[in-house]
N, C-alpha and C. Protein backbone atom coordinates (compact mmCIF):
# COMPACT_ATOMS: atom_id res chain seq x y z
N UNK A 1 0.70 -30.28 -16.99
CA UNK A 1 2.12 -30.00 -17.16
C UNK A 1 2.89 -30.81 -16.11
N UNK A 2 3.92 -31.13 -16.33
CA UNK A 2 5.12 -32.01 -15.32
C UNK A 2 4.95 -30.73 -14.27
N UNK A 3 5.48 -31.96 -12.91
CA UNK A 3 4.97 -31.12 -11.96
C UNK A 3 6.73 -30.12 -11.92
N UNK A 4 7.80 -30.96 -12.48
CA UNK A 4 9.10 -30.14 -12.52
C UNK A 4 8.91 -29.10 -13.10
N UNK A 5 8.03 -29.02 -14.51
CA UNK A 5 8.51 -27.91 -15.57
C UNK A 5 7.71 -27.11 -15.00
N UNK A 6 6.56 -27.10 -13.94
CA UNK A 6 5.52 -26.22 -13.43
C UNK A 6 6.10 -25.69 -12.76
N UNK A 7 6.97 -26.20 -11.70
CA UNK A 7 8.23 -25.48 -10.36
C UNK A 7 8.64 -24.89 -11.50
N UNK A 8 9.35 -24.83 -12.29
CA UNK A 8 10.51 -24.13 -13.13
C UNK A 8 10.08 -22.92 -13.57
N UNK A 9 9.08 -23.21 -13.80
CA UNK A 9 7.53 -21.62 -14.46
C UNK A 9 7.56 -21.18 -13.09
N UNK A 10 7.39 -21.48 -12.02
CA UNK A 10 6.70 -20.67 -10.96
C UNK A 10 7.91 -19.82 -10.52
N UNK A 11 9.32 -20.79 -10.54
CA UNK A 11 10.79 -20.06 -10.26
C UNK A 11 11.01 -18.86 -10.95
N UNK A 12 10.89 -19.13 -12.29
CA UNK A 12 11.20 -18.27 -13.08
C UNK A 12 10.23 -16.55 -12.75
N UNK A 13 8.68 -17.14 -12.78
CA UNK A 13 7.46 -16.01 -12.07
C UNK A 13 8.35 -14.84 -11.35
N UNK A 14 8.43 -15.88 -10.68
CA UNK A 14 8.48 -14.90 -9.19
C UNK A 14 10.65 -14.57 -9.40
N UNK A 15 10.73 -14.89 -9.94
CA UNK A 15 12.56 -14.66 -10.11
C UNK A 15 12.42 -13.51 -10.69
N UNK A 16 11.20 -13.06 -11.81
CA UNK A 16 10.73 -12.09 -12.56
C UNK A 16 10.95 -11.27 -11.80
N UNK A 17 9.65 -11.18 -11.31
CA UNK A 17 8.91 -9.75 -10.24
C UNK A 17 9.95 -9.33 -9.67
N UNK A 18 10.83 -10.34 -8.88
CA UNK A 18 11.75 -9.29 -7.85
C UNK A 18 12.96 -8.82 -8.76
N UNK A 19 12.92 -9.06 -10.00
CA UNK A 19 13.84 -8.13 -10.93
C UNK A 19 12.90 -7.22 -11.28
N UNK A 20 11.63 -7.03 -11.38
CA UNK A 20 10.73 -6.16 -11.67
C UNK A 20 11.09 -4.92 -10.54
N UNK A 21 10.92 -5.53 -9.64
CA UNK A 21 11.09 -4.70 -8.03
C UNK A 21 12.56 -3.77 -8.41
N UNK A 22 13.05 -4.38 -8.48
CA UNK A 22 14.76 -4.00 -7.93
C UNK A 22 14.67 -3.06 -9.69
N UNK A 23 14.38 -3.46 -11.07
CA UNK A 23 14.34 -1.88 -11.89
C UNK A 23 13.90 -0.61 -11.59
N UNK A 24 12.31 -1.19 -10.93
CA UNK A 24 11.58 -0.14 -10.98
C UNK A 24 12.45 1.05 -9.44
N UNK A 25 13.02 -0.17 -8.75
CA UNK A 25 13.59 1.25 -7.28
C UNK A 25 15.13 1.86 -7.92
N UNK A 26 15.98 1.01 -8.84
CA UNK A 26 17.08 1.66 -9.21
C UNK A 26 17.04 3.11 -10.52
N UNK A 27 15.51 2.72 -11.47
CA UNK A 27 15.51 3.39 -12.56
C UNK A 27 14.52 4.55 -12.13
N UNK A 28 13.93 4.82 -10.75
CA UNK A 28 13.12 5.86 -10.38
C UNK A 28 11.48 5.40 -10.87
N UNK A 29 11.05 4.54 -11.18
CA UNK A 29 9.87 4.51 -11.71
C UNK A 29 9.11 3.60 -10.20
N UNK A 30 8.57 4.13 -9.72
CA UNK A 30 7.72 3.72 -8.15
C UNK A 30 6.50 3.16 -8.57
N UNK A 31 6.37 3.50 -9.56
CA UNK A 31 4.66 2.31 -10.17
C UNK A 31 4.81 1.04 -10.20
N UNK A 32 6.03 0.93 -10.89
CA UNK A 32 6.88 -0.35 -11.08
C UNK A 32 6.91 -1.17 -9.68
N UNK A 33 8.07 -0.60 -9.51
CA UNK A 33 8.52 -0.85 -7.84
C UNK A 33 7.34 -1.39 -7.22
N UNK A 34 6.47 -0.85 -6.92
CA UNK A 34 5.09 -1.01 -5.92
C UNK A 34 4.19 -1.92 -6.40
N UNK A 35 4.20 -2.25 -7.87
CA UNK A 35 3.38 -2.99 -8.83
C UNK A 35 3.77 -4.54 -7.99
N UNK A 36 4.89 -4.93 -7.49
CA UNK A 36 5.15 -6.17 -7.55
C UNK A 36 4.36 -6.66 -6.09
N UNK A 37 3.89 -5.68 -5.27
CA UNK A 37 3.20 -6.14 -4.10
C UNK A 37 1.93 -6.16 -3.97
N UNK A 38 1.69 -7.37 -3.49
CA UNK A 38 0.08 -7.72 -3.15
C UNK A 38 -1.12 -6.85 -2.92
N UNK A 39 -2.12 -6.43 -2.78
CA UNK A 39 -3.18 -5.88 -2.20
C UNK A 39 -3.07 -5.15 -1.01
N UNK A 40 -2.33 -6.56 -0.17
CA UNK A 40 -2.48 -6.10 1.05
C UNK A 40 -1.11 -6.65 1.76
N UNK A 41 -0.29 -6.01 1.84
CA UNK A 41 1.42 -6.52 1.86
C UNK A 41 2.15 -5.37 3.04
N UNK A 42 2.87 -6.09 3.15
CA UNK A 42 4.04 -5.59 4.31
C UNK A 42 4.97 -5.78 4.28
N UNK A 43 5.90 -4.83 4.58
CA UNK A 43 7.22 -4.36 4.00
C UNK A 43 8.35 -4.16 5.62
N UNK A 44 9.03 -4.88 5.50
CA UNK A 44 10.08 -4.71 6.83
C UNK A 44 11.36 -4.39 6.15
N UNK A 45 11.46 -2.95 5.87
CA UNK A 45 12.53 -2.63 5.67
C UNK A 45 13.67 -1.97 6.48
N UNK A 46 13.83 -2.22 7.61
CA UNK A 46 14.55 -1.68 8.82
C UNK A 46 14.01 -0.60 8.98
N UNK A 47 14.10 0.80 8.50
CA UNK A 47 14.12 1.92 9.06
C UNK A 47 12.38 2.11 8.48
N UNK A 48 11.82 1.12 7.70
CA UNK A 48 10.59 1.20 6.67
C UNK A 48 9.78 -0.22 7.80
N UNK A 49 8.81 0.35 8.05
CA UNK A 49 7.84 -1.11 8.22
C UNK A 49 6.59 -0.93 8.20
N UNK A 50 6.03 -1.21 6.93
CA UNK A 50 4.69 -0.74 6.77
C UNK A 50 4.11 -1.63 5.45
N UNK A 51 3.24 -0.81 4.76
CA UNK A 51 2.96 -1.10 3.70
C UNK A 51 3.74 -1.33 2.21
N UNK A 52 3.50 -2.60 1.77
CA UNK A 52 5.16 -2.49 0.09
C UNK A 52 4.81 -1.22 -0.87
N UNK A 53 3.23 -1.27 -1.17
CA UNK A 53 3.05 0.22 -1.94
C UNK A 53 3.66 1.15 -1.20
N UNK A 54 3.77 1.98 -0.25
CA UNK A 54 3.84 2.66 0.53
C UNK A 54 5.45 2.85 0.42
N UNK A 55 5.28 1.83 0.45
CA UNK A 55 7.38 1.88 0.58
C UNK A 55 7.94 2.63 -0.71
N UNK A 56 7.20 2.16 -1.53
CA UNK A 56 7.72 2.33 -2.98
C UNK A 56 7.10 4.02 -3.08
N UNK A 57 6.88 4.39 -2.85
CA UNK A 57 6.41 6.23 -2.61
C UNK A 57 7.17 6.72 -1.99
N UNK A 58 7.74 6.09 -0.77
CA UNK A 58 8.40 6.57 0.20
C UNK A 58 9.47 6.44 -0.46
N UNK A 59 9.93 5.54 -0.85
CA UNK A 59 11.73 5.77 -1.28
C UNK A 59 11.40 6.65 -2.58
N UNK A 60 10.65 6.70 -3.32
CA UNK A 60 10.67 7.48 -4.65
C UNK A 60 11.14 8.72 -4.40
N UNK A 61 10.01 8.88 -3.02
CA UNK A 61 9.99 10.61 -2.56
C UNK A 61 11.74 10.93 -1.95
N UNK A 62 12.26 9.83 -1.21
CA UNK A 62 13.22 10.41 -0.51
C UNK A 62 14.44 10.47 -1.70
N UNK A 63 14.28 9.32 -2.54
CA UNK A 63 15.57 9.30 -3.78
C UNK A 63 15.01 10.88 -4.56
N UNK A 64 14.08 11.46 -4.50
CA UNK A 64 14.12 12.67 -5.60
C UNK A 64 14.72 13.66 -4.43
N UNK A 65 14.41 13.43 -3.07
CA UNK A 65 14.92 15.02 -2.65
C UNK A 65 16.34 14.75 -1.86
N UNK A 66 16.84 13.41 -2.05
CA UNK A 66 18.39 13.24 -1.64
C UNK A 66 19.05 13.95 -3.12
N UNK A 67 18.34 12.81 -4.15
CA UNK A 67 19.21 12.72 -5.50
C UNK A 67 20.08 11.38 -5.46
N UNK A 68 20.11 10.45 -4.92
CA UNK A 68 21.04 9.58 -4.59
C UNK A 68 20.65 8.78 -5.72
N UNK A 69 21.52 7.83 -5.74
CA UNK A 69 21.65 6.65 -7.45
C UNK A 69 21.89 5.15 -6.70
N UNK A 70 20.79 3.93 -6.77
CA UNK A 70 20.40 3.01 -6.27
C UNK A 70 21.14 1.99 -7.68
N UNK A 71 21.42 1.16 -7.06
CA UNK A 71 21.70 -0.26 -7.92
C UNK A 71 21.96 -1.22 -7.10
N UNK A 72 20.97 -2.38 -7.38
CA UNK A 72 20.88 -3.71 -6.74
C UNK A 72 21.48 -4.82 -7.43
N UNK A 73 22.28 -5.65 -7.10
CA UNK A 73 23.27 -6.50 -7.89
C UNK A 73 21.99 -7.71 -6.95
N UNK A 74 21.66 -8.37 -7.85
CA UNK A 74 20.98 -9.68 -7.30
C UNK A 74 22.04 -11.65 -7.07
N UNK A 75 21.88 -11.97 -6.54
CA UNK A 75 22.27 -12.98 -6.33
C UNK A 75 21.32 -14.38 -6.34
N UNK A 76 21.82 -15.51 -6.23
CA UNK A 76 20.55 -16.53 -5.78
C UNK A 76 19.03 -16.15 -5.49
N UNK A 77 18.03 -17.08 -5.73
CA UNK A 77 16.92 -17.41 -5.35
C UNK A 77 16.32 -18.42 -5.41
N UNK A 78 16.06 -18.63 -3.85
CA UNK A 78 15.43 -20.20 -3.46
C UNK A 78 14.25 -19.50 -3.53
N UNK A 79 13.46 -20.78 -4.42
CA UNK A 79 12.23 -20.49 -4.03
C UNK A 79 11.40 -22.07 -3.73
N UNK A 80 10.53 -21.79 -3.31
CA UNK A 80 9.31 -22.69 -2.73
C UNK A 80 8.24 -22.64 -2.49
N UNK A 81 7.29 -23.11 -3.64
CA UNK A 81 5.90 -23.08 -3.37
C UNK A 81 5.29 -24.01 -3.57
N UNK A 82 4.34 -23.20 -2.99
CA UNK A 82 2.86 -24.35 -2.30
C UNK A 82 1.51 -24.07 -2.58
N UNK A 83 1.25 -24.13 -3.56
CA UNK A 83 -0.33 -24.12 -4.44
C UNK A 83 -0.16 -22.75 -5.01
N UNK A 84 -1.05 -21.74 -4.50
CA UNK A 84 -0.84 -20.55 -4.27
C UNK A 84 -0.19 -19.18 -3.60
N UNK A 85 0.29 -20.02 -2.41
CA UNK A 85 1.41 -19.47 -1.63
C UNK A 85 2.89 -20.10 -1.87
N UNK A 86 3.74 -18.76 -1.64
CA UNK A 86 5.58 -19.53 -1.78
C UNK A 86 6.29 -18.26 -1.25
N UNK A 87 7.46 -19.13 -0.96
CA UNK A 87 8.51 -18.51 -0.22
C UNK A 87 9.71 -18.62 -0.79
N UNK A 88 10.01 -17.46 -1.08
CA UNK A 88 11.53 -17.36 -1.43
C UNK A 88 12.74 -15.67 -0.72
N UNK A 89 14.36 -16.48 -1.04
CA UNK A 89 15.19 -15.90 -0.57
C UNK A 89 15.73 -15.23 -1.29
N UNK A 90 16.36 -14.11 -1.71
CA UNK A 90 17.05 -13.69 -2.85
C UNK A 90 18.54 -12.93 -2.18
N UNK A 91 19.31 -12.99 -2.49
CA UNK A 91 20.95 -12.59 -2.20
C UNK A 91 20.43 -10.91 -2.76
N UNK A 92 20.95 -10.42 -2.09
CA UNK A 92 21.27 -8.79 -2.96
C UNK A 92 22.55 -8.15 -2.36
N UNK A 93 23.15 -7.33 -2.97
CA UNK A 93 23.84 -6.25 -2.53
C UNK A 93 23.07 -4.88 -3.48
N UNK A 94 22.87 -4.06 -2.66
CA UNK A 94 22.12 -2.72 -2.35
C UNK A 94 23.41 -1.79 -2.67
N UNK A 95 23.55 -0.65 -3.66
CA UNK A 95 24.49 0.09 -3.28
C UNK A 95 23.38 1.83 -3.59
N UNK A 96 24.04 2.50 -3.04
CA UNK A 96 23.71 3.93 -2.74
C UNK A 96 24.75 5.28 -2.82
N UNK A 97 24.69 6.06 -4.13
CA UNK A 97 25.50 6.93 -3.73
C UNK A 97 24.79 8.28 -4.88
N UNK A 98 25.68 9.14 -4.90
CA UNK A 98 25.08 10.55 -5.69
C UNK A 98 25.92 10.29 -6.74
N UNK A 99 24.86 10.95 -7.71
CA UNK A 99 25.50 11.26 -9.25
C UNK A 99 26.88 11.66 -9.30
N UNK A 100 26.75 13.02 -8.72
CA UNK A 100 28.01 14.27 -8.41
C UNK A 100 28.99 13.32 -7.21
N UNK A 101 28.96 12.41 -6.78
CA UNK A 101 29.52 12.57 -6.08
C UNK A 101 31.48 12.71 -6.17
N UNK A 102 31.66 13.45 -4.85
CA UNK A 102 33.00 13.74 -5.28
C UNK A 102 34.03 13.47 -4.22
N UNK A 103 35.39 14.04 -4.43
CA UNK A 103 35.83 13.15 -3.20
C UNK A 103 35.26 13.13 -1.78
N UNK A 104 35.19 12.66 -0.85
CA UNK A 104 34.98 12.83 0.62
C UNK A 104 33.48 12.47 0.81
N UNK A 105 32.80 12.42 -0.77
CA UNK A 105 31.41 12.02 -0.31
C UNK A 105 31.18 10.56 0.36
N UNK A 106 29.90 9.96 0.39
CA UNK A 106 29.79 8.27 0.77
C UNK A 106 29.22 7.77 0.09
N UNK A 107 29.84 6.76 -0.49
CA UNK A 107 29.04 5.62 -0.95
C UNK A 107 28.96 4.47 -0.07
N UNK A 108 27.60 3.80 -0.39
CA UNK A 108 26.89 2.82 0.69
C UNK A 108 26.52 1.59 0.36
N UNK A 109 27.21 0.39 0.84
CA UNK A 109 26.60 -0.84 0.38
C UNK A 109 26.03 -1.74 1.63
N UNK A 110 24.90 -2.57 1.04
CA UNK A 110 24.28 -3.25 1.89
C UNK A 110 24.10 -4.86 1.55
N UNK A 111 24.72 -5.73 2.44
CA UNK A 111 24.54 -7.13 1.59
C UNK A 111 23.61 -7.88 2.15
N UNK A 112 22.88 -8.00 1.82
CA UNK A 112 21.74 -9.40 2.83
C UNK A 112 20.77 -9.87 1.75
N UNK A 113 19.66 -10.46 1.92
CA UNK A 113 18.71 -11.36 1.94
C UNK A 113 17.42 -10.59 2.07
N UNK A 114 16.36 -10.88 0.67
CA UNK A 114 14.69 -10.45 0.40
C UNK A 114 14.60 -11.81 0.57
N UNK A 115 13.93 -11.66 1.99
CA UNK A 115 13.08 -13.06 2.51
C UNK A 115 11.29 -13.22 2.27
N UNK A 116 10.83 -13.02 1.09
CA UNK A 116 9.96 -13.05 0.81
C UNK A 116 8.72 -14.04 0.76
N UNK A 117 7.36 -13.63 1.54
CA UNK A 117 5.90 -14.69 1.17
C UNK A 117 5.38 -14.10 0.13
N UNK A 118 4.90 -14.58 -0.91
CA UNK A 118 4.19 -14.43 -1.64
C UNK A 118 2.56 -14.91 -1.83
N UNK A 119 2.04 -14.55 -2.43
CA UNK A 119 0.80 -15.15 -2.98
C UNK A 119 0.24 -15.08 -4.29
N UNK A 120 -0.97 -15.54 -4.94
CA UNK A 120 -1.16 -15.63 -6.12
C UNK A 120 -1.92 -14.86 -6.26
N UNK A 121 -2.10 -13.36 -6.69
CA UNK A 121 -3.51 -12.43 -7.21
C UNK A 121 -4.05 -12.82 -8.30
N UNK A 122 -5.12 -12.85 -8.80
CA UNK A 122 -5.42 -13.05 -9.83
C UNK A 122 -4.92 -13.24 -10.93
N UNK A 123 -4.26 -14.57 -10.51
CA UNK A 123 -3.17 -15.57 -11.61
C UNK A 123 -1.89 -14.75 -11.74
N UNK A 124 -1.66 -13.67 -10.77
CA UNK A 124 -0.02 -13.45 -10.79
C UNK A 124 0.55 -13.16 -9.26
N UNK A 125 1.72 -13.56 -9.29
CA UNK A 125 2.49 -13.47 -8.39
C UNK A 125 2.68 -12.02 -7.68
N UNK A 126 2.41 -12.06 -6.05
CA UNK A 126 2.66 -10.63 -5.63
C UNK A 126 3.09 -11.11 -4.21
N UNK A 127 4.30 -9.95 -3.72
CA UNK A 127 4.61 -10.28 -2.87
C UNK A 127 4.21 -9.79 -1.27
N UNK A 128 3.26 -10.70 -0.48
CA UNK A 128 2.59 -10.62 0.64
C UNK A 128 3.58 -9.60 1.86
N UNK A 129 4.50 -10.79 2.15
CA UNK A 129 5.58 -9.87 2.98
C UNK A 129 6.46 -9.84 2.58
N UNK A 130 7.67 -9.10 2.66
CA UNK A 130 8.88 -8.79 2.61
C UNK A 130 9.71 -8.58 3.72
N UNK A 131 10.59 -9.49 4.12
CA UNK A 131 11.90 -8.72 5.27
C UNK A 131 12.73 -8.89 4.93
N UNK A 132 13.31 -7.91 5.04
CA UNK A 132 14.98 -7.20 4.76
C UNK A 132 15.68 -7.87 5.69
N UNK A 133 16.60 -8.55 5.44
CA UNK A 133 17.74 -9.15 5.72
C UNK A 133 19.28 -8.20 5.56
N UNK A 134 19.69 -7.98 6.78
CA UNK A 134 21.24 -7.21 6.60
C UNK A 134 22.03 -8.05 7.37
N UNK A 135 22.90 -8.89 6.26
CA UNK A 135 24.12 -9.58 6.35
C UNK A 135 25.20 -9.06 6.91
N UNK A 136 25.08 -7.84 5.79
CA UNK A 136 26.45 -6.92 6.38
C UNK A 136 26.41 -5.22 5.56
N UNK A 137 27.00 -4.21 6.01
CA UNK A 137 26.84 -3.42 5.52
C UNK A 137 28.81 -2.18 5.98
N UNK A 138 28.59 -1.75 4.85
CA UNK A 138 29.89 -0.79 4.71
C UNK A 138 29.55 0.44 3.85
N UNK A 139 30.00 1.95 4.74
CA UNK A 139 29.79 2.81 3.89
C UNK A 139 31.84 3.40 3.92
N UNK A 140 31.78 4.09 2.63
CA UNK A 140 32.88 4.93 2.68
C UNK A 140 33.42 6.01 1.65
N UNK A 141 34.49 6.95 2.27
CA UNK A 141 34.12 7.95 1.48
C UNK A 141 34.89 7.85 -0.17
N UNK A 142 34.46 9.17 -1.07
CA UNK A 142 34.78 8.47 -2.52
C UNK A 142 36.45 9.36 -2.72
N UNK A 143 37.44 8.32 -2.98
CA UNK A 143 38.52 8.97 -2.82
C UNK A 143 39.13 9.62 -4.24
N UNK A 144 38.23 8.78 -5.21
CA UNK A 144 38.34 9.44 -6.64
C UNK A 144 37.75 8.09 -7.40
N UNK A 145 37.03 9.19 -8.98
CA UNK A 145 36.55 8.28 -9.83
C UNK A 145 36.49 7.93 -11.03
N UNK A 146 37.36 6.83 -10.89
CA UNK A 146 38.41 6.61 -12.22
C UNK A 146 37.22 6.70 -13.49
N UNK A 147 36.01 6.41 -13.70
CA UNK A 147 34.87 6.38 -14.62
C UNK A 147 34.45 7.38 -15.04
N UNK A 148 34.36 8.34 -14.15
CA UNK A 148 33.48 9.91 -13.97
C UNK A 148 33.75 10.62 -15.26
N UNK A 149 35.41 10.60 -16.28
CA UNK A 149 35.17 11.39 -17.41
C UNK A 149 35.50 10.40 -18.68
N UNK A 150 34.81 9.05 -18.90
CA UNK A 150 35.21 7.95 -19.91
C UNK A 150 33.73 7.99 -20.46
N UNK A 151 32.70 8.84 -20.84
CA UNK A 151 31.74 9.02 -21.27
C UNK A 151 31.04 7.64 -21.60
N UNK A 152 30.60 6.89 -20.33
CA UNK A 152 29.74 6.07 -20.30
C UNK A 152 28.88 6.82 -20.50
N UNK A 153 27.95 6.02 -20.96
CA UNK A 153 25.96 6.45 -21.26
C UNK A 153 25.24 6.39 -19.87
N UNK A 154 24.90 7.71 -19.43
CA UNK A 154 24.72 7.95 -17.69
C UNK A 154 23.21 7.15 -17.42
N UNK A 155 23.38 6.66 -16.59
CA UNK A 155 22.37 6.36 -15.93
C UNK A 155 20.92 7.27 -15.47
N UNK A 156 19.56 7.30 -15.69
CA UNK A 156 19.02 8.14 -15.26
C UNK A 156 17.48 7.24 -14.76
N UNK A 157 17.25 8.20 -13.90
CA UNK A 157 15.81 7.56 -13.19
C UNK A 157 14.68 8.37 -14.04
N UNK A 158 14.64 8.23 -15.36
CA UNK A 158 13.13 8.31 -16.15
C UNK A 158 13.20 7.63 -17.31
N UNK A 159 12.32 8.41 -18.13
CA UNK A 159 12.41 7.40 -19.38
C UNK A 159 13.42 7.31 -20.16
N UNK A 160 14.24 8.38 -20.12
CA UNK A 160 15.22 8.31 -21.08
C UNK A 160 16.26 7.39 -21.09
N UNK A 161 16.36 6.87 -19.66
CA UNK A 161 17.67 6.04 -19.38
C UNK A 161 16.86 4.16 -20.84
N UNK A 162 18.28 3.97 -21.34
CA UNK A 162 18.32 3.28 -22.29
C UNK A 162 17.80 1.69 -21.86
N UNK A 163 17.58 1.41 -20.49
CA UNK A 163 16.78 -0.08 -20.83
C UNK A 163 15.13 0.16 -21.13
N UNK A 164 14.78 1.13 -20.97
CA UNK A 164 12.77 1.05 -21.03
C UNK A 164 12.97 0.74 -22.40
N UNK A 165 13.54 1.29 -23.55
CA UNK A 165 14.06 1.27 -24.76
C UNK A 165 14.32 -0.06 -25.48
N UNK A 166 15.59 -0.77 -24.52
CA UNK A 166 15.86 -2.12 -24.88
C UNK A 166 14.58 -3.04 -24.18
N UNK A 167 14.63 -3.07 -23.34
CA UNK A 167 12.85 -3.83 -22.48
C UNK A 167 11.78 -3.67 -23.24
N UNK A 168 11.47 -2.84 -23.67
CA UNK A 168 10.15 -2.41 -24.29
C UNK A 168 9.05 -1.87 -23.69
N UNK A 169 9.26 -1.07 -22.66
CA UNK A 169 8.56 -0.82 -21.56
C UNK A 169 8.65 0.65 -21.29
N UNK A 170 7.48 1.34 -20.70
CA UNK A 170 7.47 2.38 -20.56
C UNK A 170 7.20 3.10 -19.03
N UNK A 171 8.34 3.93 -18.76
CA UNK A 171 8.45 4.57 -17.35
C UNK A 171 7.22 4.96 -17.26
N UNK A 172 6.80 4.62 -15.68
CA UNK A 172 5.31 5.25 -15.26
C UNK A 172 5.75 6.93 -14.64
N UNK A 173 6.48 7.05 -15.36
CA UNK A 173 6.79 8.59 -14.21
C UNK A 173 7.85 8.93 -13.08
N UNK A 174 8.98 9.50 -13.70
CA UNK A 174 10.08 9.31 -12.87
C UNK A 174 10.63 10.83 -12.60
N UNK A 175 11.56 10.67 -12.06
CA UNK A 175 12.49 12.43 -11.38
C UNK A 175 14.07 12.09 -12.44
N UNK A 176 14.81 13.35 -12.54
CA UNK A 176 16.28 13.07 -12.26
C UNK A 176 16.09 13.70 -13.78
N UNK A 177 17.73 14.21 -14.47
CA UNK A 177 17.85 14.50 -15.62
C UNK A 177 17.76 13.75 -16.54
N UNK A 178 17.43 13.95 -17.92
CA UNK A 178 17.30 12.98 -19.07
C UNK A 178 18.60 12.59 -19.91
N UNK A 179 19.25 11.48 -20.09
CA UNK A 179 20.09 11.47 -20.93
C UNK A 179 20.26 11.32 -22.24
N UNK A 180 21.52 11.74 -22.81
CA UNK A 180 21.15 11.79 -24.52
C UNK A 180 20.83 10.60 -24.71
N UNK A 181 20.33 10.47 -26.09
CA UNK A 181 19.86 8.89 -26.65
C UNK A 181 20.71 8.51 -27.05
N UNK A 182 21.29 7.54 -27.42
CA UNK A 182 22.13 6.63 -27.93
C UNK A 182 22.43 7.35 -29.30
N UNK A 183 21.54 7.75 -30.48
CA UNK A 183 21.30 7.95 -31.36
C UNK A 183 22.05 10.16 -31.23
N UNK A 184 21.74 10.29 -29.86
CA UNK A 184 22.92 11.53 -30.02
C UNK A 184 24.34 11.08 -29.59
N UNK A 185 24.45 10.65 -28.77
CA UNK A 185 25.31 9.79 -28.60
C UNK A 185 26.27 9.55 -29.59
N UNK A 186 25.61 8.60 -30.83
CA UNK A 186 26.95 8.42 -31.51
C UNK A 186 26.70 9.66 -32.36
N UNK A 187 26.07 10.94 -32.32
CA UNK A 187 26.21 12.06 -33.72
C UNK A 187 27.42 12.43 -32.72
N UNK A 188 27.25 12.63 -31.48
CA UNK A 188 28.30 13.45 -30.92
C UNK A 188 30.08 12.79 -31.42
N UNK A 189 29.78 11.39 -31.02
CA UNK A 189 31.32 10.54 -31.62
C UNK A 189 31.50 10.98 -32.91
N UNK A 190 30.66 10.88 -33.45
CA UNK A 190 31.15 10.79 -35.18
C UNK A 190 31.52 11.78 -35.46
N UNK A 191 31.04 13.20 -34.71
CA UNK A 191 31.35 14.61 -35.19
C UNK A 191 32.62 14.86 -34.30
N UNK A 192 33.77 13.99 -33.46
CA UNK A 192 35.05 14.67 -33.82
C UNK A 192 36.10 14.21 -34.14
């Protein structure tokens, strides 16, 4: 294969996984999440520095007994590799807040950089280390929410939430309430 269109496959690989990463920690599924790290991997997540499986348990456990609602907006990724090993950067903003939340609560954003080594496991990409990069960060409280009664289709951390559905993929096991299906959804519209 051209050695360009081979970079372009390997970009794309690993551009994958860390969207793999970032579903599996926003949609509650920690199999996921943890799936994307190596054997034997390490995780520098500021207040986290240990193992990437490990991590991915650990936030599972703490998002079920906060209740808090994760979404990662991704940005850029440089990447660069070298046979079997590569390195790449990825932009994120991190946000954090509760379902319920209501006025005076906090919502939390975090902007920096997954400065990631990788390696090749048995012909797939997993990521060796990870450090968390904080660019910048702002929390504040919620003064009202213009969305809260325009019956969007809620977000939920198990199977029910509507991308495993569109993806084709199935939650390894998640927390949080189930939302209607799409398919009640519109009986509910049509019936008023």
């Amino acid at each position: 294969m051209d050695a360009e269109l081979q970079e372009m496959l390997e970009h794309y690989r690993i551009t994958k996984l860390i969207n793999e990463y970032c579903h599996g920690c926003d949609r509650g599924d920690g199999p996921r999440m943890g799936s994307v790290y190596s054997g034997e991997s390490w995780d520098d997540h500021g207040m986290y520095l240990g193992d990437g499986k490990e991590f991915a348990v650990s936030v599972m456990e703490g998002r079920q007994e906060r209740g808090d609602v994760m979404s990662h907006h991704l940005g850029q990724t440089l990447v660069k590799v070298d046979g079997d090993t590569a390195g790449a950067e990825t932009y994120f903003i991190a946000t954090m807040a509760f379902p319920d939340a209501g006025e005076g609560e906090e919502v939390h954003h975090l902007g920096g950089r997954y400065v990631d080594h990788l390696v090749r496991e048995n012909g797939q990409w997993r990521i060796k280390e990870r450090l968390t990069v904080r660019d910048w960060s702002v929390g504040h409280k919620v003064s009202s929410d213009y969305f809260r009664d325009m019956d969007f289709i809620p977000g939920t951390t198990n199977g029910s939430d509507v991308s495993f559905r569109a993806l084709g993929v199935v939650h390894s096991g998640g927390f949080g309430p189930e939302a209607p299906s799409p398919v009640e959804r519109r009986r509910q519209a049509e019936s008023v």
